[in-house]
Every structure is written in structure tokens, then in C-alpha cells.
C-alpha atoms as a PDB file:
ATOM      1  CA  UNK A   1     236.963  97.351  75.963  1.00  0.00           C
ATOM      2  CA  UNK A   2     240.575  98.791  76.600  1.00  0.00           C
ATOM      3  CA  UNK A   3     241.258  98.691  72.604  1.00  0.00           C
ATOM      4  CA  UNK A   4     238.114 100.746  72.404  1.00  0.00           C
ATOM      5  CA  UNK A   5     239.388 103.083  75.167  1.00  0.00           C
ATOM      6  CA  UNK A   6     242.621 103.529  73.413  1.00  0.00           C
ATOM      7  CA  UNK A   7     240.913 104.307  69.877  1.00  0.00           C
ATOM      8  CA  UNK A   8     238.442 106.880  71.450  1.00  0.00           C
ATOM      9  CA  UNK A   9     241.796 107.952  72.967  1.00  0.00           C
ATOM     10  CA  UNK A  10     243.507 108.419  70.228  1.00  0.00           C
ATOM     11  CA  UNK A  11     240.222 110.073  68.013  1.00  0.00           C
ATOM     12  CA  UNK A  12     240.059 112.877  71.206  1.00  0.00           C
ATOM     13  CA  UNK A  13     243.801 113.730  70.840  1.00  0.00           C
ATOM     14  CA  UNK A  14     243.687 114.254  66.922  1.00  0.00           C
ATOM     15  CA  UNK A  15     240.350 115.904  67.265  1.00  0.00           C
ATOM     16  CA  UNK A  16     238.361 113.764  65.450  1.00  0.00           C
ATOM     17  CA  UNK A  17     234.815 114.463  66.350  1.00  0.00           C
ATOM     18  CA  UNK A  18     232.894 111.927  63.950  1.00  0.00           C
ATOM     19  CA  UNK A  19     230.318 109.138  64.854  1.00  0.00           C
ATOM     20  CA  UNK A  20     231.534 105.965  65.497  1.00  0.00           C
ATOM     21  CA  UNK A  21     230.511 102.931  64.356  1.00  0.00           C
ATOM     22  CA  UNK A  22     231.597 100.019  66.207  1.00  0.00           C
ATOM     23  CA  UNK A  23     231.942  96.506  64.318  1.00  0.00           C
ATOM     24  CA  UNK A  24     233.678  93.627  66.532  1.00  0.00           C
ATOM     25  CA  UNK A  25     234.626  90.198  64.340  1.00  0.00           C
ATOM     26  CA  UNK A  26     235.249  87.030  65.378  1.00  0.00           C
ATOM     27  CA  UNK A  27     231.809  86.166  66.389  1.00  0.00           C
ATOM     28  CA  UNK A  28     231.981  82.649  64.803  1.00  0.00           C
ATOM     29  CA  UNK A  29     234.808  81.990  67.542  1.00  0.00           C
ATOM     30  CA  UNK A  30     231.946  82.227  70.467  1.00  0.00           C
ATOM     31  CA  UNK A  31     229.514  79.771  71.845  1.00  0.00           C
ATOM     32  CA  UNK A  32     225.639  80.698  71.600  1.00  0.00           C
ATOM     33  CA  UNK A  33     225.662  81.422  75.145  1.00  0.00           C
ATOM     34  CA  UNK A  34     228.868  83.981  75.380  1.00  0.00           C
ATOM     35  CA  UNK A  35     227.039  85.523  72.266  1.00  0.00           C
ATOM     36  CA  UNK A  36     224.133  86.176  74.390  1.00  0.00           C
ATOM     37  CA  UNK A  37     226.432  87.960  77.488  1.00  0.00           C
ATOM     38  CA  UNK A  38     228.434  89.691  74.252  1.00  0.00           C
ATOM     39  CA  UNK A  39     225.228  91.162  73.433  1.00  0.00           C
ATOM     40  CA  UNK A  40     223.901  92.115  76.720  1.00  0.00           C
ATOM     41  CA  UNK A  41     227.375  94.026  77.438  1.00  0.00           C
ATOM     42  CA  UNK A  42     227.022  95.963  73.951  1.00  0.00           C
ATOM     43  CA  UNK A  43     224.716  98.682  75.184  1.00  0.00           C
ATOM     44  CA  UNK A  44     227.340 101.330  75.451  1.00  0.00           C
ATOM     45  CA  UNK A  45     228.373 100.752  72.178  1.00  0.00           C
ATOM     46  CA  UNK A  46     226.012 102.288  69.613  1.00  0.00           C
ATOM     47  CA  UNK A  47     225.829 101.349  66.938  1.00  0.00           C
ATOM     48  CA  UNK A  48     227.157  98.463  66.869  1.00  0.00           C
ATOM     49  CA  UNK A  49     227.436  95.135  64.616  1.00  0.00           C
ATOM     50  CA  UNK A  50     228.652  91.734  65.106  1.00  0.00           C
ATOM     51  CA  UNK A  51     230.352  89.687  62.520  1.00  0.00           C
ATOM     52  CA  UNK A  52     232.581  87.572  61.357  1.00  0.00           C
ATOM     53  CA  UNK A  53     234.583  87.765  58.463  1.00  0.00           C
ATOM     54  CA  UNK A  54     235.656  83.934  57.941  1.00  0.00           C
ATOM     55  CA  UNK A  55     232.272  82.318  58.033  1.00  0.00           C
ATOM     56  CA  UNK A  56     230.476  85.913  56.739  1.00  0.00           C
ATOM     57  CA  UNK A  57     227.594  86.138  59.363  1.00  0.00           C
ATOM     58  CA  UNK A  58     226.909  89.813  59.707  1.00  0.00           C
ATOM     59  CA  UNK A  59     228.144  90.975  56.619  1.00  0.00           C
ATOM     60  CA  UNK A  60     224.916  91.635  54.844  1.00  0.00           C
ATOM     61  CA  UNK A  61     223.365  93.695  58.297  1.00  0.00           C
ATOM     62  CA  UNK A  62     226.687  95.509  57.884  1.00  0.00           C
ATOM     63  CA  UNK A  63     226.276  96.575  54.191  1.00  0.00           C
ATOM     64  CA  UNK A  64     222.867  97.450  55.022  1.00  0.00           C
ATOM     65  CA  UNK A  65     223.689  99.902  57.931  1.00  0.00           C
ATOM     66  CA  UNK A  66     226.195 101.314  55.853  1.00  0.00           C
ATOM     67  CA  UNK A  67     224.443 102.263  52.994  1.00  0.00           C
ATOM     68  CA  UNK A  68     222.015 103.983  55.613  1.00  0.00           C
ATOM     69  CA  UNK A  69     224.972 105.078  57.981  1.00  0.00           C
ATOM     70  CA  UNK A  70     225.273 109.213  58.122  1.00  0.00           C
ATOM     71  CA  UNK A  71     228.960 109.865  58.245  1.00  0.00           C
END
């Protein structure tokens, strides 16, 4: 949450104004049950997808939302 605080930060003070899309990696490095919390804390963060780039869960929902994704 604070490197999220520190991006939307930074976006405000060079006036970026753009949807965000929020991706956090690393999932493979959680247990099923800090997942689940993970996923129950994501609300504020929309939209939002989960991944992880080493074992390459996610990666297809993420294509998939950005081929659909208005920038």
C-alpha cells in the first residue's frame, strides 16, 4: 500500500490524470489462504490483477483485460 501511495503521489504532482490499472506479482510466493485475505483487501484497487510472472498464473486474464482496457 505505501508504494501505491507514493506512485499516485508522484502521478498527482506531474499531473497525470489517466486510469490506473493496478497489477501486483508475486502471487506464486503466497499460501492459498493469504491469497484469500490479498483478495479481500483489493477492493480499493480497481481494476486490479494478480499474477505472477515466474510461474505465469495471471498472465492470460492480464492480456485479456488489456486488449479490452480503455486507456
Amino acid at each position: 500500500q505505501n508504494q501505491i501511495k507514493v506512485v499516485q503521489s508522484t502521478l498527482e504532482e506531474i499531473k497525470v490524470n489517466k486510469p490506473i490499472l493496478y497489477i501486483f506479482n508475486k502471487i506464486d510466493k503466497l499460501s492459498k489462504e493469504e491469497l484469500k485475505a490479498l483478495n479481500q483487501n483489493l477492493q480499493d484497487y480497481e481494476p486490479h490483477i494478480l499474477i505472477s510472472a515466474k510461474s505465469k498464473d495471471g498472465i492470460k486474464p492480464l492480456v485479456d483485460l488489456l486488449q479490452t482496457y480503455k486507456f
